[in-house]
C-alpha atoms as a PDB file:
ATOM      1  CA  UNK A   1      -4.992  12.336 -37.108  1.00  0.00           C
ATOM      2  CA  UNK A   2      -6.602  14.531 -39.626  1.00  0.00           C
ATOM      3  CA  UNK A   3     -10.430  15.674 -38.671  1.00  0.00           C
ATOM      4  CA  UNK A   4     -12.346  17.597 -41.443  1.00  0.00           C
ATOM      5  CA  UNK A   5     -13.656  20.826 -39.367  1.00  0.00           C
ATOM      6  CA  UNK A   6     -16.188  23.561 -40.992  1.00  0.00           C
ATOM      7  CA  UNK A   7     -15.361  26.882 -39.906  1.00  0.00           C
ATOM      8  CA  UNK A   8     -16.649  30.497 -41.636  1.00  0.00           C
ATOM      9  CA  UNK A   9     -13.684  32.501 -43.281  1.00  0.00           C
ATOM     10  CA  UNK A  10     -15.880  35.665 -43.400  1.00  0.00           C
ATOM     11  CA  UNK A  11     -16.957  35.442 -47.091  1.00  0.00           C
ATOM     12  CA  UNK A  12     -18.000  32.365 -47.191  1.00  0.00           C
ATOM     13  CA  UNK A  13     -18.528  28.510 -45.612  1.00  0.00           C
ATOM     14  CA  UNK A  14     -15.584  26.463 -46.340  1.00  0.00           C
ATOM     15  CA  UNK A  15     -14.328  22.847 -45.594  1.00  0.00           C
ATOM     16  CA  UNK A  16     -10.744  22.675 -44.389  1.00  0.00           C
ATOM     17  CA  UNK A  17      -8.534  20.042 -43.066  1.00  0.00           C
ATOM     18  CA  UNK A  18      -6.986  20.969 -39.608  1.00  0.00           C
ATOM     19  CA  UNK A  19      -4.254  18.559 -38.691  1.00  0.00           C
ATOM     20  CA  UNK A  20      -4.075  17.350 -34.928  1.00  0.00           C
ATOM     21  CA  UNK A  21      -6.936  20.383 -33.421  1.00  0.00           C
ATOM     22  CA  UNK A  22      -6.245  20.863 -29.699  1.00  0.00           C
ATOM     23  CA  UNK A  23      -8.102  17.715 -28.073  1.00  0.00           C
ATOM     24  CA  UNK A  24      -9.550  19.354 -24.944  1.00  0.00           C
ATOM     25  CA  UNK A  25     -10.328  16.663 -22.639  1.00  0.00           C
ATOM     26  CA  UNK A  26      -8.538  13.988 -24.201  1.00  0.00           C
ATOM     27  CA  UNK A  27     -11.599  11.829 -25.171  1.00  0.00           C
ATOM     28  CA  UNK A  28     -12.081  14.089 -28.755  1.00  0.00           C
ATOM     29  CA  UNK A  29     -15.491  15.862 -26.956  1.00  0.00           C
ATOM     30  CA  UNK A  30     -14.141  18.980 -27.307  1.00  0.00           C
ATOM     31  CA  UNK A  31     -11.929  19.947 -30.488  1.00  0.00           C
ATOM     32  CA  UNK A  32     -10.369  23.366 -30.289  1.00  0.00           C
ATOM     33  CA  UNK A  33      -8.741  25.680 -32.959  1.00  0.00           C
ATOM     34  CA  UNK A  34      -6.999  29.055 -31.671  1.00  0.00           C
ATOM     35  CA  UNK A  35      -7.314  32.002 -34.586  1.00  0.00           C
ATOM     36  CA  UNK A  36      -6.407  34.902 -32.481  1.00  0.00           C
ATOM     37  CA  UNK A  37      -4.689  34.270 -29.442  1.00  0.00           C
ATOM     38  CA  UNK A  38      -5.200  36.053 -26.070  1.00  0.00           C
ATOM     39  CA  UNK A  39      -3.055  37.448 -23.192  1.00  0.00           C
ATOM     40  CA  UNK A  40      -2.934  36.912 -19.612  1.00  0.00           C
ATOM     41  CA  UNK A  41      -4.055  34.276 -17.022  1.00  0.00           C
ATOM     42  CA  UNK A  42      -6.694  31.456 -18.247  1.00  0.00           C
ATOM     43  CA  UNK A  43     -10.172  32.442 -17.512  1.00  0.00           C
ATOM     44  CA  UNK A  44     -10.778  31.484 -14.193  1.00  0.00           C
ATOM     45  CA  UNK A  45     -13.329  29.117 -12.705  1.00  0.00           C
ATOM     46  CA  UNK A  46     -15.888  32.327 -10.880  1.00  0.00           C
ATOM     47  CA  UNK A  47     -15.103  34.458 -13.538  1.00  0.00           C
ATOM     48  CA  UNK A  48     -17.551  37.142 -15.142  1.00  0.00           C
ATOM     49  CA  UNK A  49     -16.599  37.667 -18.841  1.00  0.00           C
ATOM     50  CA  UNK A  50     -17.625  39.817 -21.655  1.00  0.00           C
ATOM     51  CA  UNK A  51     -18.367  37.840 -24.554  1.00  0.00           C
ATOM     52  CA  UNK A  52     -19.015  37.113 -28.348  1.00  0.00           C
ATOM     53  CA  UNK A  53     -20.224  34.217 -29.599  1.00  0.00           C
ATOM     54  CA  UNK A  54     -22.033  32.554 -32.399  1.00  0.00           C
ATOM     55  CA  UNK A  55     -23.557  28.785 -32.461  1.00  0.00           C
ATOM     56  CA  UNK A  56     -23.602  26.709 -35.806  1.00  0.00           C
ATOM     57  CA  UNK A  57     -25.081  23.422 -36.470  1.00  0.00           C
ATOM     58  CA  UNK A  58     -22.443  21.664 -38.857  1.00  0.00           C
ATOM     59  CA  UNK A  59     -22.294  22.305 -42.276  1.00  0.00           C
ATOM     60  CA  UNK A  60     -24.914  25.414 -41.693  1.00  0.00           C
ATOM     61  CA  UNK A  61     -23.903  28.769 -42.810  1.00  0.00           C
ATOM     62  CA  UNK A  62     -26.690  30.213 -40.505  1.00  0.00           C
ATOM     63  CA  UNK A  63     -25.898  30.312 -36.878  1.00  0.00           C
ATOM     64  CA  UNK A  64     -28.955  29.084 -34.780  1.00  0.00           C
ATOM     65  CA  UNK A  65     -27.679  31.253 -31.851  1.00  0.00           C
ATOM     66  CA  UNK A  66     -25.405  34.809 -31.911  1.00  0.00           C
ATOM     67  CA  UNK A  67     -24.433  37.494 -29.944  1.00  0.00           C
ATOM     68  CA  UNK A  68     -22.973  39.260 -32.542  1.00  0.00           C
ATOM     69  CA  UNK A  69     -25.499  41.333 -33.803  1.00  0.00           C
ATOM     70  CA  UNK A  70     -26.248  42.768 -30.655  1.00  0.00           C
ATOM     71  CA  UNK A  71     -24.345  46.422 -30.170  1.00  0.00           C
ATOM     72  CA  UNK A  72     -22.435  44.908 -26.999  1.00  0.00           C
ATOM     73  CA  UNK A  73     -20.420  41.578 -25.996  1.00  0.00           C
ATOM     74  CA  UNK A  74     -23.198  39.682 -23.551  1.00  0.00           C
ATOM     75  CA  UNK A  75     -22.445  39.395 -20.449  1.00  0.00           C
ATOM     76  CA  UNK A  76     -22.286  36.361 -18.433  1.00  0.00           C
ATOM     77  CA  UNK A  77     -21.186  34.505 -15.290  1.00  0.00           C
ATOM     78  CA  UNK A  78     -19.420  31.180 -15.398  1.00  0.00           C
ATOM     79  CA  UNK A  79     -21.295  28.597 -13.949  1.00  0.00           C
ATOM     80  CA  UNK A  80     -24.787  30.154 -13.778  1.00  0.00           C
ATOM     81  CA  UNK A  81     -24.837  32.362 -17.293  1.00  0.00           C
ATOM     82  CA  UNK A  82     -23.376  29.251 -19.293  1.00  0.00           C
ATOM     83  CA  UNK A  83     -25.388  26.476 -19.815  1.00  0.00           C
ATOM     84  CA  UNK A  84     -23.821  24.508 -22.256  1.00  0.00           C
ATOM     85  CA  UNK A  85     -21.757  22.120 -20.497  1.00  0.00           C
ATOM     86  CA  UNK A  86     -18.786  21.968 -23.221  1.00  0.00           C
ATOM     87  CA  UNK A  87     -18.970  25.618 -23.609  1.00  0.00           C
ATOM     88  CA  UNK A  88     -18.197  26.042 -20.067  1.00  0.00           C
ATOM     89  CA  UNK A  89     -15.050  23.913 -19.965  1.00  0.00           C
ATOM     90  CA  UNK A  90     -13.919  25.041 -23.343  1.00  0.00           C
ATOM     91  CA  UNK A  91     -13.986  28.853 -22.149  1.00  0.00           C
ATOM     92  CA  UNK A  92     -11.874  28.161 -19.068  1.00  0.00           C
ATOM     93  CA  UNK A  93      -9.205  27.473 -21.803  1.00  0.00           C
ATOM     94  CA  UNK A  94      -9.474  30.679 -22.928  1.00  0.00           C
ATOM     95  CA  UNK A  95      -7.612  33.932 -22.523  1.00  0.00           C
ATOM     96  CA  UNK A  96      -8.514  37.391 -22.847  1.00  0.00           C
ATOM     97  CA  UNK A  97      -8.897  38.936 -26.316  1.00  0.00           C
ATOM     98  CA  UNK A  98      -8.704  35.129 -27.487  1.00  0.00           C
ATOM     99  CA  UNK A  99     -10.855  34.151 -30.620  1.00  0.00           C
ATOM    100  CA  UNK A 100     -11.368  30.440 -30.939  1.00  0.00           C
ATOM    101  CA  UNK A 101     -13.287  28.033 -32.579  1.00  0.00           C
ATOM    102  CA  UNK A 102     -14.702  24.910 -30.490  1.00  0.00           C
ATOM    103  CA  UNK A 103     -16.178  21.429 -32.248  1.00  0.00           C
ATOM    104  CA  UNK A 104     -18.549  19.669 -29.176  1.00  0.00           C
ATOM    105  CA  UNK A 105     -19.397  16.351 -29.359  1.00  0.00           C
ATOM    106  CA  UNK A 106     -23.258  15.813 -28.253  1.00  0.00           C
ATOM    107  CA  UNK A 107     -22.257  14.399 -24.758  1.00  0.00           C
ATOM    108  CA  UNK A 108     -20.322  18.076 -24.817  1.00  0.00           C
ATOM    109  CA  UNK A 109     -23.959  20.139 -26.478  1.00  0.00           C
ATOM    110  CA  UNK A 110     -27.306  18.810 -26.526  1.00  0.00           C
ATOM    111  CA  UNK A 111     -26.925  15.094 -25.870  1.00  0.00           C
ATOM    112  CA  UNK A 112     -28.527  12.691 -28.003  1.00  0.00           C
ATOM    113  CA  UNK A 113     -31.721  14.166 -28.019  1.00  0.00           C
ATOM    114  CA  UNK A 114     -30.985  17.531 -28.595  1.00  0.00           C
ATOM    115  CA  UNK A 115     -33.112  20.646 -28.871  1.00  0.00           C
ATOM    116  CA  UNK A 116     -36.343  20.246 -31.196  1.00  0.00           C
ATOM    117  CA  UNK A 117     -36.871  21.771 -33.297  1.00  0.00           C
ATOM    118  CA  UNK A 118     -33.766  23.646 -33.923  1.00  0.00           C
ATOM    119  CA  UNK A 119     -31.070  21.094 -32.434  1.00  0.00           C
ATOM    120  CA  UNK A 120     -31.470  17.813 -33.758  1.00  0.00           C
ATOM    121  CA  UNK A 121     -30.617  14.934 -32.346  1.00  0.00           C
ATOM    122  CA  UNK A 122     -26.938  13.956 -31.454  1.00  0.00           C
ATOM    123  CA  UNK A 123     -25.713  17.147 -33.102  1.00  0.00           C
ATOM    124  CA  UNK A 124     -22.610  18.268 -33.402  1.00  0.00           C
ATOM    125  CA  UNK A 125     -22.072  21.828 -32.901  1.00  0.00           C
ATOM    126  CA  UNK A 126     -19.490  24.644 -33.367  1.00  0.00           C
ATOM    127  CA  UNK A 127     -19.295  27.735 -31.199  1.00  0.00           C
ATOM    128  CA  UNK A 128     -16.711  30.573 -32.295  1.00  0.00           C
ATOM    129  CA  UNK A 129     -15.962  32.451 -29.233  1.00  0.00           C
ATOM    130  CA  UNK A 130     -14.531  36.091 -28.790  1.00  0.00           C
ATOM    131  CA  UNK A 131     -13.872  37.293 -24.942  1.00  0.00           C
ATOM    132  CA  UNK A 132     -13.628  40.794 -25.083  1.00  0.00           C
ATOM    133  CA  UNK A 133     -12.621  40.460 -21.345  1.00  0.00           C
ATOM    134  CA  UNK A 134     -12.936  39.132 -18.207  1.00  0.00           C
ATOM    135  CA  UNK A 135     -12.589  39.135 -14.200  1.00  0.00           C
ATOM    136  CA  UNK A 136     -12.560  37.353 -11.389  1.00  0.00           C
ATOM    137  CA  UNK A 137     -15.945  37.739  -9.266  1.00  0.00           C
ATOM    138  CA  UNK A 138     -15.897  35.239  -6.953  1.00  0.00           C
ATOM    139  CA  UNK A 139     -15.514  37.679  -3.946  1.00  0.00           C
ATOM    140  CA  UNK A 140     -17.656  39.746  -5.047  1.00  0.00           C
ATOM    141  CA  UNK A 141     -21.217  37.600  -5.659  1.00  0.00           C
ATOM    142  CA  UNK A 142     -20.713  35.974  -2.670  1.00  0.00           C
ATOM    143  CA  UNK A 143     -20.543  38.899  -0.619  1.00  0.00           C
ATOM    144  CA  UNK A 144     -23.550  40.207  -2.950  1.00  0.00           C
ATOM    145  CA  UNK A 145     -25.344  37.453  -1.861  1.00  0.00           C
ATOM    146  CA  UNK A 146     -25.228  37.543   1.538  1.00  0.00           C
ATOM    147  CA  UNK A 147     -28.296  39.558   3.546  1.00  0.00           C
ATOM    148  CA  UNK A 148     -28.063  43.082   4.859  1.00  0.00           C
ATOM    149  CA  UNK A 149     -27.107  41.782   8.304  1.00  0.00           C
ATOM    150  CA  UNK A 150     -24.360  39.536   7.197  1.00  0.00           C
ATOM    151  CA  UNK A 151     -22.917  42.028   4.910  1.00  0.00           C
ATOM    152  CA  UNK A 152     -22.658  44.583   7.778  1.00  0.00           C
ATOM    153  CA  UNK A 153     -20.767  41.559  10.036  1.00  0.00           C
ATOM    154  CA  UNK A 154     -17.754  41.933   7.482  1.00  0.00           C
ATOM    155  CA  UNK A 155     -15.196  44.699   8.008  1.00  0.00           C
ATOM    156  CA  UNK A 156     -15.395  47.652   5.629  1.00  0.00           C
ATOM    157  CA  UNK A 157     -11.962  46.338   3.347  1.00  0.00           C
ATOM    158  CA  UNK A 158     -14.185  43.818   2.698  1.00  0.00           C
ATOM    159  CA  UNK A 159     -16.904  46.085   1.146  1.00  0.00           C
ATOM    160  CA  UNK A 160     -14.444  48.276  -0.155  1.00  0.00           C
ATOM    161  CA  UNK A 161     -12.657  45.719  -2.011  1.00  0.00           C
ATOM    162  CA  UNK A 162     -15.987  44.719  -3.412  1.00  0.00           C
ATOM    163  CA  UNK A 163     -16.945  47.735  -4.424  1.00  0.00           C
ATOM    164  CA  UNK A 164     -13.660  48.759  -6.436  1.00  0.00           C
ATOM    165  CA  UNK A 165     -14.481  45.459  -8.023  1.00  0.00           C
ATOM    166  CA  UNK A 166     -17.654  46.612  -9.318  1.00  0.00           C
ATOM    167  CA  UNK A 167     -16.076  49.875 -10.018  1.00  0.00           C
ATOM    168  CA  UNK A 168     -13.336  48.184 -11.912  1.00  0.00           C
ATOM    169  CA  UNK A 169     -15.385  46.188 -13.973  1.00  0.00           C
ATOM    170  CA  UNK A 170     -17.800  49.465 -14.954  1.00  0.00           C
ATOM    171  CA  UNK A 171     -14.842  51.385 -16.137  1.00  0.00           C
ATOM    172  CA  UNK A 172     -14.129  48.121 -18.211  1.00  0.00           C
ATOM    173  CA  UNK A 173     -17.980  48.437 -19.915  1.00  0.00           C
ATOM    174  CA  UNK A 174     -17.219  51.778 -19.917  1.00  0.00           C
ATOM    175  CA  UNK A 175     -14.291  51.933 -22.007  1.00  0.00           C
ATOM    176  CA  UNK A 176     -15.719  49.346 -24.331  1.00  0.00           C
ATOM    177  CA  UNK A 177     -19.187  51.853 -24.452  1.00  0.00           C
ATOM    178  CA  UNK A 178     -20.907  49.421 -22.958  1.00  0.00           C
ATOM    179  CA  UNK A 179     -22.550  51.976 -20.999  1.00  0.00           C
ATOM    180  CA  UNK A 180     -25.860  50.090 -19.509  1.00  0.00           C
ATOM    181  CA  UNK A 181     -23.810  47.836 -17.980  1.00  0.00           C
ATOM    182  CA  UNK A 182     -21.192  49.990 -16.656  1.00  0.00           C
ATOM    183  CA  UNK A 183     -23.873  51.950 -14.760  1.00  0.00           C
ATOM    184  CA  UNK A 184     -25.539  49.133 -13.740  1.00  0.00           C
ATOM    185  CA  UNK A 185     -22.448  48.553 -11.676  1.00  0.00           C
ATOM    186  CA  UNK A 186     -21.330  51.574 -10.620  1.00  0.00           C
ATOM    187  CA  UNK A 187     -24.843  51.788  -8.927  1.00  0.00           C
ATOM    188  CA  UNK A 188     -25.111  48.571  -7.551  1.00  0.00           C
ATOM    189  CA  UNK A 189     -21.537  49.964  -5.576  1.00  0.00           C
ATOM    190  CA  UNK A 190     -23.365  52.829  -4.630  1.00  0.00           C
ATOM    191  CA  UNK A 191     -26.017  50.810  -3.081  1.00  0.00           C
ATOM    192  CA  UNK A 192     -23.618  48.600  -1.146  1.00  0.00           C
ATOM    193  CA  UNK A 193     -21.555  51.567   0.391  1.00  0.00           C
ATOM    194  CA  UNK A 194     -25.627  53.032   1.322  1.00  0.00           C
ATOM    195  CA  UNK A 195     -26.239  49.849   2.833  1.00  0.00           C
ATOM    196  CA  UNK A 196     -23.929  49.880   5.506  1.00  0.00           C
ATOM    197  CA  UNK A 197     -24.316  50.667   9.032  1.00  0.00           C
ATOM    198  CA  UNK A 198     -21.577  53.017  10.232  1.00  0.00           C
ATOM    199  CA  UNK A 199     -20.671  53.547  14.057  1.00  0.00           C
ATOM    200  CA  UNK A 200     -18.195  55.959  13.916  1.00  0.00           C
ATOM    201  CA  UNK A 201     -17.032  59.063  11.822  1.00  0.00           C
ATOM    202  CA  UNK A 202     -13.550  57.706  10.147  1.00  0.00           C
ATOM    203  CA  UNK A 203     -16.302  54.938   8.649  1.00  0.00           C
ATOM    204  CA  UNK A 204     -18.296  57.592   7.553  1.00  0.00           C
ATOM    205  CA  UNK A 205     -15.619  59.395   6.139  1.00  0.00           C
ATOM    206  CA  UNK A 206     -14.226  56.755   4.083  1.00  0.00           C
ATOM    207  CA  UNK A 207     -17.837  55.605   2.708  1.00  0.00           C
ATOM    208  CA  UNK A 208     -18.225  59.187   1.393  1.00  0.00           C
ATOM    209  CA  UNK A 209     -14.630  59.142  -0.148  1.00  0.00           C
ATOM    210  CA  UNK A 210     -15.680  55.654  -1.878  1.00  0.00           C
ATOM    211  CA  UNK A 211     -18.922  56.885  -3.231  1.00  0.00           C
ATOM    212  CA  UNK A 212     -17.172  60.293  -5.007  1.00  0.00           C
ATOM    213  CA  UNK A 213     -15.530  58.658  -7.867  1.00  0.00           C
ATOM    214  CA  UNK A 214     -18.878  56.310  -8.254  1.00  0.00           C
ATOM    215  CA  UNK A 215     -21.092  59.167  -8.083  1.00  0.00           C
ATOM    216  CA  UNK A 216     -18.758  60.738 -10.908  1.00  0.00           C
ATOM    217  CA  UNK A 217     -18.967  57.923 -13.123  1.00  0.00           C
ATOM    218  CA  UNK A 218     -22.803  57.436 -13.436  1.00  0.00           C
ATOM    219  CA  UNK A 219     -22.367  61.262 -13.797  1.00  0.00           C
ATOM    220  CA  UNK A 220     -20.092  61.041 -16.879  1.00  0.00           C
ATOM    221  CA  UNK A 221     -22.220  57.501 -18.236  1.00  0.00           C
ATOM    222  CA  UNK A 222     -25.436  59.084 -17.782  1.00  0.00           C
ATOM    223  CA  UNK A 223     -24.242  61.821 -19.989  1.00  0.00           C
ATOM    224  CA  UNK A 224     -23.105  59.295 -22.479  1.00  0.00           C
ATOM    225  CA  UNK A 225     -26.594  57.734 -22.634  1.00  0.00           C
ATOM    226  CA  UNK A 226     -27.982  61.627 -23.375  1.00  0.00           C
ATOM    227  CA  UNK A 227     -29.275  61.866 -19.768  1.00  0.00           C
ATOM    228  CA  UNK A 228     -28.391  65.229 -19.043  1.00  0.00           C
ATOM    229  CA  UNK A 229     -30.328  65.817 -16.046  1.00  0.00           C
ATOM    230  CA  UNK A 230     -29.323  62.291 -14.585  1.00  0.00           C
ATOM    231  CA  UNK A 231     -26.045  63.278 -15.115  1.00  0.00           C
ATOM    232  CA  UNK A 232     -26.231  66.896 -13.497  1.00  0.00           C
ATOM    233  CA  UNK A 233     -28.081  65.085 -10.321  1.00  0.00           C
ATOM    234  CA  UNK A 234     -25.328  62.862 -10.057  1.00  0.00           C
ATOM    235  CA  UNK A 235     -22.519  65.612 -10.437  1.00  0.00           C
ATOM    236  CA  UNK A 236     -24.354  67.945  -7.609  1.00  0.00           C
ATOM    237  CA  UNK A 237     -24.025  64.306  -5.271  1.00  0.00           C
ATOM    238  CA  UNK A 238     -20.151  64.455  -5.907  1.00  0.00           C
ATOM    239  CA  UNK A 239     -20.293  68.338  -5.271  1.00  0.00           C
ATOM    240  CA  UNK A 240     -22.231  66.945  -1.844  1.00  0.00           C
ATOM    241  CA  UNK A 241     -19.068  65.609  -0.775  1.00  0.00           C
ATOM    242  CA  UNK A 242     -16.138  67.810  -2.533  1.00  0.00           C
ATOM    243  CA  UNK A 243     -17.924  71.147  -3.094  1.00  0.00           C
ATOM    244  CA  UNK A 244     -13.817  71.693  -5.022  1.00  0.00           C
ATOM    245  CA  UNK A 245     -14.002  68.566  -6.802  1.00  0.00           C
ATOM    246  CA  UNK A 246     -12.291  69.446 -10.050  1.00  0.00           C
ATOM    247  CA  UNK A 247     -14.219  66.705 -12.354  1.00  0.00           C
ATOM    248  CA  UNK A 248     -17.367  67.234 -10.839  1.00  0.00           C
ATOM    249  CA  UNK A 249     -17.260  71.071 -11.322  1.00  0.00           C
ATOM    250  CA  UNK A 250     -16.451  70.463 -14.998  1.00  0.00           C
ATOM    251  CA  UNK A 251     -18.994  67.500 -14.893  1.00  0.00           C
ATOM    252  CA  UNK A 252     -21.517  70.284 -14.495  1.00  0.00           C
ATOM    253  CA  UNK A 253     -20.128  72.673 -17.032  1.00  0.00           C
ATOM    254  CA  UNK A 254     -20.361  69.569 -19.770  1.00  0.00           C
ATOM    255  CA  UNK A 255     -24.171  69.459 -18.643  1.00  0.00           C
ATOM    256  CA  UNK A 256     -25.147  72.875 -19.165  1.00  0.00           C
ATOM    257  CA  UNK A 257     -22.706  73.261 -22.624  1.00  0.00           C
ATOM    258  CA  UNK A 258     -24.877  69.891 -23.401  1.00  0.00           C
ATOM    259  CA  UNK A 259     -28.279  71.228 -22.726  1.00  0.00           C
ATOM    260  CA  UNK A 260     -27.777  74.466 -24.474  1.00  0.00           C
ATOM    261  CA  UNK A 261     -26.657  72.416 -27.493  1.00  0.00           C
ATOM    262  CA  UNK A 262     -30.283  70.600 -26.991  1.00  0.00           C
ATOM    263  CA  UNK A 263     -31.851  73.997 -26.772  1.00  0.00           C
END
């Protein structure tokens, strides 16, 4: 079949015809048309993504919802972040670095009521959808989630693994200069590696080698975000541990060549 989709071509609103979009769930709810594909696994069902995304109302050339004016991709957690009951089942189709555009039916949006006064009623309504990235945090909120006690019942690999999860995905904010969010995480790993009760010195040991490249990184992000002094506190923690610490020792020296710059 042939089904008449709008779609923004960056200039300006145009109609097109789209022969045979991808038909989502079979029952023409969700209507899906790939412009950039992606790489990699689907996103999966726990995931954490950093996204892009802009809501239209058909045949509006204003979008009544956007992300993309905002300096970084919002991020958001399947199944909690997403509310939108067709947007959630259309981004599990997704890959990373995807860019697609998704038609929902309004069994798939905002039902037949919809939103007054900006939704109207049995609305269709297209989403185009960037994820910048994404990964898979399903070990790591439940283990979040548990209390102090039960965290401390789990053996370290557990936290450990958690934490270079959190790690991983700061370098990831990091690298896109996302830098609120990437030390958001790297200190909510730091917090997790405080939090735990130690009973012998091997523990210990490995807690402190954990927290050096953390420590490190909010050194390096704080700088970024033209803390200097934040940054110099958290360089003298790494020193704490590796008083020969190559990157920490330079760490410093990019403080003091920053402040004198200030001065």
């Amino acid at each position: 079949f042939m089904r008449v989709i709008w779609f923004r071509n960056g200039i300006s609103n145009i109609f097109i015809e789209i022969p045979r979009p991808a038909n989502v769930l079979g029952d023409g709810g969700i209507l899906k048309e790939v412009i950039q594909s992606g790489e990699g696994p689907p996103v999966p069902e726990n995931a954490s993504i950093l996204i892009h995304y802009s809501a239209f109302l058909e045949y509006s050339d204003q979008p009544f919802e956007t992300t993309t004016r905002c300096k970084y991709p919002r991020m958001m957690k399947l199944g909690r972040d997403v509310t939108l009951f067709g947007l959630q089942l259309g981004l599990l189709t997704m890959k990373k670095g995807e860019f697609s555009r998704f038609l929902f039916q309004p069994d798939y949006a905002y039902g037949d009521l919809g939103c007054p006064p900006f939704i109207p009623a049995a609305a269709e309504v297209l989403y185009e959808v960037h994820i910048v990235d994404y990964f898979d945090s399903a070990q790591m909120d439940d283990f979040i989630a548990l209390s102090l006690e039960e965290q401390n019942s789990f053996p370290l690999s557990t936290l450990l693994k958690v934490v270079d999860t959190l790690r991983g995905f700061g370098n990831r904010c990091f690298n896109q200069s996302n830098y609120y969010n990437a030390k958001d995480r790297y200190k909510q790993a730091v917090r997790l590696l405080g939090n735990r009760e130690t009973q012998n010195d091997a523990d210990k040991e490995t807690i402190q080698t954990a927290l050096l490249p953390l420590y490190l990184n909010i050194s390096l992000t704080e700088l970024r975000l033209d803390s200097p002094h934040k940054a110099l506190k958290y360089s003298n923690k790494a020193l704490e541990i590796d008083r020969t610490n190559t990157k920490a020792l330079f760490r410093c020296g990019q403080v003091r060549w920053y402040c004198c710059l200030l001065d």
